[in-house]
C-alpha atoms as a PDB file:
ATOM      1  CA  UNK A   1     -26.351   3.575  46.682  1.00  0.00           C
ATOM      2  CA  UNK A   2     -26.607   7.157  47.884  1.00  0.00           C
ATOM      3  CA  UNK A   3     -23.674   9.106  46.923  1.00  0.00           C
ATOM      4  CA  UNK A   4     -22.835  12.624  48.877  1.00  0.00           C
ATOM      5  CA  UNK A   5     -23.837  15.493  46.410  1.00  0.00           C
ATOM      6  CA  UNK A   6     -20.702  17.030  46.828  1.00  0.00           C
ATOM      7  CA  UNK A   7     -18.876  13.978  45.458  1.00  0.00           C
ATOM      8  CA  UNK A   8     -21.471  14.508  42.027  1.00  0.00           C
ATOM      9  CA  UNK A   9     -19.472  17.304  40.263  1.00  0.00           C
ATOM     10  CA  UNK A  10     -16.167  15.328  40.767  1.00  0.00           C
ATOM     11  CA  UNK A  11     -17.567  12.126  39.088  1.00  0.00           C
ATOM     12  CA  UNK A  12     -18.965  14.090  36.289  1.00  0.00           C
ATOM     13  CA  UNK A  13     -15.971  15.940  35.451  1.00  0.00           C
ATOM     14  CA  UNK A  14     -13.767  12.530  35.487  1.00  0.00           C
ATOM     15  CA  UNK A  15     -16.151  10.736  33.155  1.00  0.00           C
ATOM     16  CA  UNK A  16     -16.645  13.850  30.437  1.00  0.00           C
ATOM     17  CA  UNK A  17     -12.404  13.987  31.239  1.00  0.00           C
ATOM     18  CA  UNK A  18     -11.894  10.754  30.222  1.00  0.00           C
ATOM     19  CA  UNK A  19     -14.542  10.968  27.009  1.00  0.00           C
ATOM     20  CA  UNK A  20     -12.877  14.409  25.931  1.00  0.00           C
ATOM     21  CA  UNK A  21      -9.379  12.514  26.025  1.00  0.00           C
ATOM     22  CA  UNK A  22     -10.170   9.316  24.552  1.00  0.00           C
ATOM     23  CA  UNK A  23     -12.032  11.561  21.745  1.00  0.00           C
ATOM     24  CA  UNK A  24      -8.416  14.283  21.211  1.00  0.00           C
ATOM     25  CA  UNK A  25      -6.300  10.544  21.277  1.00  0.00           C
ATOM     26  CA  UNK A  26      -7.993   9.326  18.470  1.00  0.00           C
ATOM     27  CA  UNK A  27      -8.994  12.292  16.476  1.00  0.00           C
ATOM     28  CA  UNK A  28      -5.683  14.345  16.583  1.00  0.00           C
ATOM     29  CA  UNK A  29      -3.258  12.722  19.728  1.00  0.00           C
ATOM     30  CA  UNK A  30      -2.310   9.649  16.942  1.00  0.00           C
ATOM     31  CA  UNK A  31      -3.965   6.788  18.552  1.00  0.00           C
ATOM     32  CA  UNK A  32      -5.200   4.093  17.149  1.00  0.00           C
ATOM     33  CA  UNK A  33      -6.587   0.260  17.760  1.00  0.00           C
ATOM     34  CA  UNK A  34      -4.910  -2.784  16.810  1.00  0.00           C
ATOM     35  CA  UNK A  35      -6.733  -3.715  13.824  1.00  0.00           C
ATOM     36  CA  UNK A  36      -5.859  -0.261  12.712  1.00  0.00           C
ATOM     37  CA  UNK A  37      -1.997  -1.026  13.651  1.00  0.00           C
ATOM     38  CA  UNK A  38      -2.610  -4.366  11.965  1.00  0.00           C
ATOM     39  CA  UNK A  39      -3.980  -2.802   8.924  1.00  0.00           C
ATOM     40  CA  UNK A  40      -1.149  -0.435   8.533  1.00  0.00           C
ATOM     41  CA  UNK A  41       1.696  -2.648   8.891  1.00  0.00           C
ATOM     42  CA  UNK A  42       0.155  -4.833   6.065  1.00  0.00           C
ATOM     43  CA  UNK A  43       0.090  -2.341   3.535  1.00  0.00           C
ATOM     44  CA  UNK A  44       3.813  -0.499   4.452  1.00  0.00           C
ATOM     45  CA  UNK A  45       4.806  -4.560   4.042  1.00  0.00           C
ATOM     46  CA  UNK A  46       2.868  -5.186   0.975  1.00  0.00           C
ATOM     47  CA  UNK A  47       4.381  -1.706  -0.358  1.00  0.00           C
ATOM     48  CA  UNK A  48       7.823  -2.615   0.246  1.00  0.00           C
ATOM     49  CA  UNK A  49       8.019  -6.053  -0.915  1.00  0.00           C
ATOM     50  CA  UNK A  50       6.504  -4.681  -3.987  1.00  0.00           C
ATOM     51  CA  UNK A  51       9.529  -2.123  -4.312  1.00  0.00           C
ATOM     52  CA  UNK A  52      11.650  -4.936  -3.186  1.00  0.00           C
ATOM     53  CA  UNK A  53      10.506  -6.971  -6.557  1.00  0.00           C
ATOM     54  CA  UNK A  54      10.816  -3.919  -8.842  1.00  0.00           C
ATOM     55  CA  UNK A  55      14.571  -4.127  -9.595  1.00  0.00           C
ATOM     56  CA  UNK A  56      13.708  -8.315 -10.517  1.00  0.00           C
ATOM     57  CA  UNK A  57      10.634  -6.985 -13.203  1.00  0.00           C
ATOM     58  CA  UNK A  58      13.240  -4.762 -14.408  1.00  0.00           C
ATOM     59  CA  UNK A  59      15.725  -7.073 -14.768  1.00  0.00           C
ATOM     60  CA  UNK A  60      13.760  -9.676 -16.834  1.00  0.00           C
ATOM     61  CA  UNK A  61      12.895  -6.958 -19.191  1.00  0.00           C
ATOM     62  CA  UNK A  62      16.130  -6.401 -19.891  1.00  0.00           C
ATOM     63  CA  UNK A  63      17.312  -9.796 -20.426  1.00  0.00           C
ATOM     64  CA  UNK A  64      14.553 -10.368 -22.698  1.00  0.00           C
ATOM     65  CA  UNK A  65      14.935 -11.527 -26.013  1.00  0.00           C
ATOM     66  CA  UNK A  66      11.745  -9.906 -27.345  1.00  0.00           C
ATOM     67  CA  UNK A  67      12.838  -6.899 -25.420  1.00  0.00           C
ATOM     68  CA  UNK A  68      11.968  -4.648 -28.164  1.00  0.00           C
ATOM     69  CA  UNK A  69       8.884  -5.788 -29.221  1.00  0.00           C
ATOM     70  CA  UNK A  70       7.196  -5.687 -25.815  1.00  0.00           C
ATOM     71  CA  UNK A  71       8.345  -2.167 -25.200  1.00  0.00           C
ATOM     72  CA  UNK A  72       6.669  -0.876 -28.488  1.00  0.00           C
ATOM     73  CA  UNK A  73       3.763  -2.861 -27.096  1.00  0.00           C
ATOM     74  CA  UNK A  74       3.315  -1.702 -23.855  1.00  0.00           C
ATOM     75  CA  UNK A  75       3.819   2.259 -25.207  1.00  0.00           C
ATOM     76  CA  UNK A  76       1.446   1.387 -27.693  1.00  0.00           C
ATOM     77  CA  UNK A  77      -1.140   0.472 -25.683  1.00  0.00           C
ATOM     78  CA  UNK A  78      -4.237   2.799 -23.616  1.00  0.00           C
ATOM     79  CA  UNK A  79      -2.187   4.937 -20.578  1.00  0.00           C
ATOM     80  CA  UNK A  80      -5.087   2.885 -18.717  1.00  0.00           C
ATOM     81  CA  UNK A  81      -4.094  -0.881 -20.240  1.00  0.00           C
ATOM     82  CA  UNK A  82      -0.360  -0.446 -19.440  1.00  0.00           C
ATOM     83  CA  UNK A  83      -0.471  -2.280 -16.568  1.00  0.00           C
ATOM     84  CA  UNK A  84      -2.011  -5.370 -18.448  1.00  0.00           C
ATOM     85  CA  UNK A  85      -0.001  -4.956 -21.332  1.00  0.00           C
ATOM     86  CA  UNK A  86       3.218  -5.294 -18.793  1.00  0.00           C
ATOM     87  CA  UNK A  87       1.185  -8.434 -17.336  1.00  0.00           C
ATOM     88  CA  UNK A  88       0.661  -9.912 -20.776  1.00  0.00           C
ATOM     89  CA  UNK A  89       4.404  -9.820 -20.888  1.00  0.00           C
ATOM     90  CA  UNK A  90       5.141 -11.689 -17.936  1.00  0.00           C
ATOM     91  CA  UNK A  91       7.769  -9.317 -16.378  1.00  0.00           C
ATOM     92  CA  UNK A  92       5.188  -9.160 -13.414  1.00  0.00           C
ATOM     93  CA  UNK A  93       5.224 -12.693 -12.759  1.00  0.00           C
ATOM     94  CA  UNK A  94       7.456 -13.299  -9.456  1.00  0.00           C
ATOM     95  CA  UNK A  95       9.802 -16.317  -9.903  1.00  0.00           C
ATOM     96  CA  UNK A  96       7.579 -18.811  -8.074  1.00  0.00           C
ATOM     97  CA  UNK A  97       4.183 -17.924  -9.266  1.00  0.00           C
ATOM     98  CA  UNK A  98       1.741 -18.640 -11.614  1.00  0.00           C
ATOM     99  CA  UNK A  99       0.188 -15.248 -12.109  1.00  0.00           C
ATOM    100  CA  UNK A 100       1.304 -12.005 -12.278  1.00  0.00           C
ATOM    101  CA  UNK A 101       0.872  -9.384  -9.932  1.00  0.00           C
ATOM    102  CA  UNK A 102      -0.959  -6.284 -10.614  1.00  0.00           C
ATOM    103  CA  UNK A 103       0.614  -3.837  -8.179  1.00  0.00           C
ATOM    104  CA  UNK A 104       4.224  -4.973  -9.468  1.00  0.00           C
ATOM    105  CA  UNK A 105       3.244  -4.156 -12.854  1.00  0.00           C
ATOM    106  CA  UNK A 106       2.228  -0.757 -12.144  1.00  0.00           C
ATOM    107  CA  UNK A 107       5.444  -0.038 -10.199  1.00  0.00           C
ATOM    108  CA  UNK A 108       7.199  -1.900 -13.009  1.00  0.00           C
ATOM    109  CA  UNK A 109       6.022   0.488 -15.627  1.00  0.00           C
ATOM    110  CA  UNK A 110       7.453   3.559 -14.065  1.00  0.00           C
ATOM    111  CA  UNK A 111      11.024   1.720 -13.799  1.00  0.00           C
ATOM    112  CA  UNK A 112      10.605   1.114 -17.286  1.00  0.00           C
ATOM    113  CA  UNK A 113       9.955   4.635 -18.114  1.00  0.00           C
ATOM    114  CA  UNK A 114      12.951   5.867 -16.120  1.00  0.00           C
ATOM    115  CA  UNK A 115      14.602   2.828 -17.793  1.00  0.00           C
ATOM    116  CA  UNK A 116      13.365   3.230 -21.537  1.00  0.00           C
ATOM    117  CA  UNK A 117      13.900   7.440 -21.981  1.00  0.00           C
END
């Protein structure tokens, strides 16, 4: 296919048009792919059930019996093994499950700071 030369310049420009603003969209204009979409949506839903379940960690700290104890424990313990420490005293286990759950014990331990001083 012959095309006319001066239809060249116009086909060029369209085609580094379209490159330069599909390059701005995704760099700076905000766009992004589904997966990407997907991806985000996951973790704002992870990170709110997780705030969602703080107030329950919380509350079976405070109806604890060895309430005391596990406090002196868990301040006792490496800034670093906190999180298993509040694991270990299974105020991160979700009524339901078997195993407790790491990022509510991290989010737990800052309720129990604001909860302890």
């Amino acid at each position: 296919m012959n095309t006319p030369e001066w239809l060249k310049p116009g086909i060029y420009g369209a085609l580094m048009g379209a490159a330069f603003i599909g390059i701005v969209g995704f760099s700076w204009g905000g766009w992004m792919t589904g997966g990407g979409a997907n991806k985000m949506a996951n973790a704002m839903a992870h990170d709110e059930v997780i705030a969602a379940l703080v107030p329950v960690c919380l509350d079976m700290s405070r109806t604890d019996n060895e309430r005391v104890a596990k406090l002196a424990a868990i301040r006792e313990a490496a800034t670093y093994k906190r999180r298993d420490a509040v694991m270990a005293t299974g105020w991160a286990t979700v009524p339901g499950s078997d195993a407790p759950n790491r990022d509510l014990a991290k989010a737990c331990i800052e309720g129990l700071k604001l909860d302890a001083s």
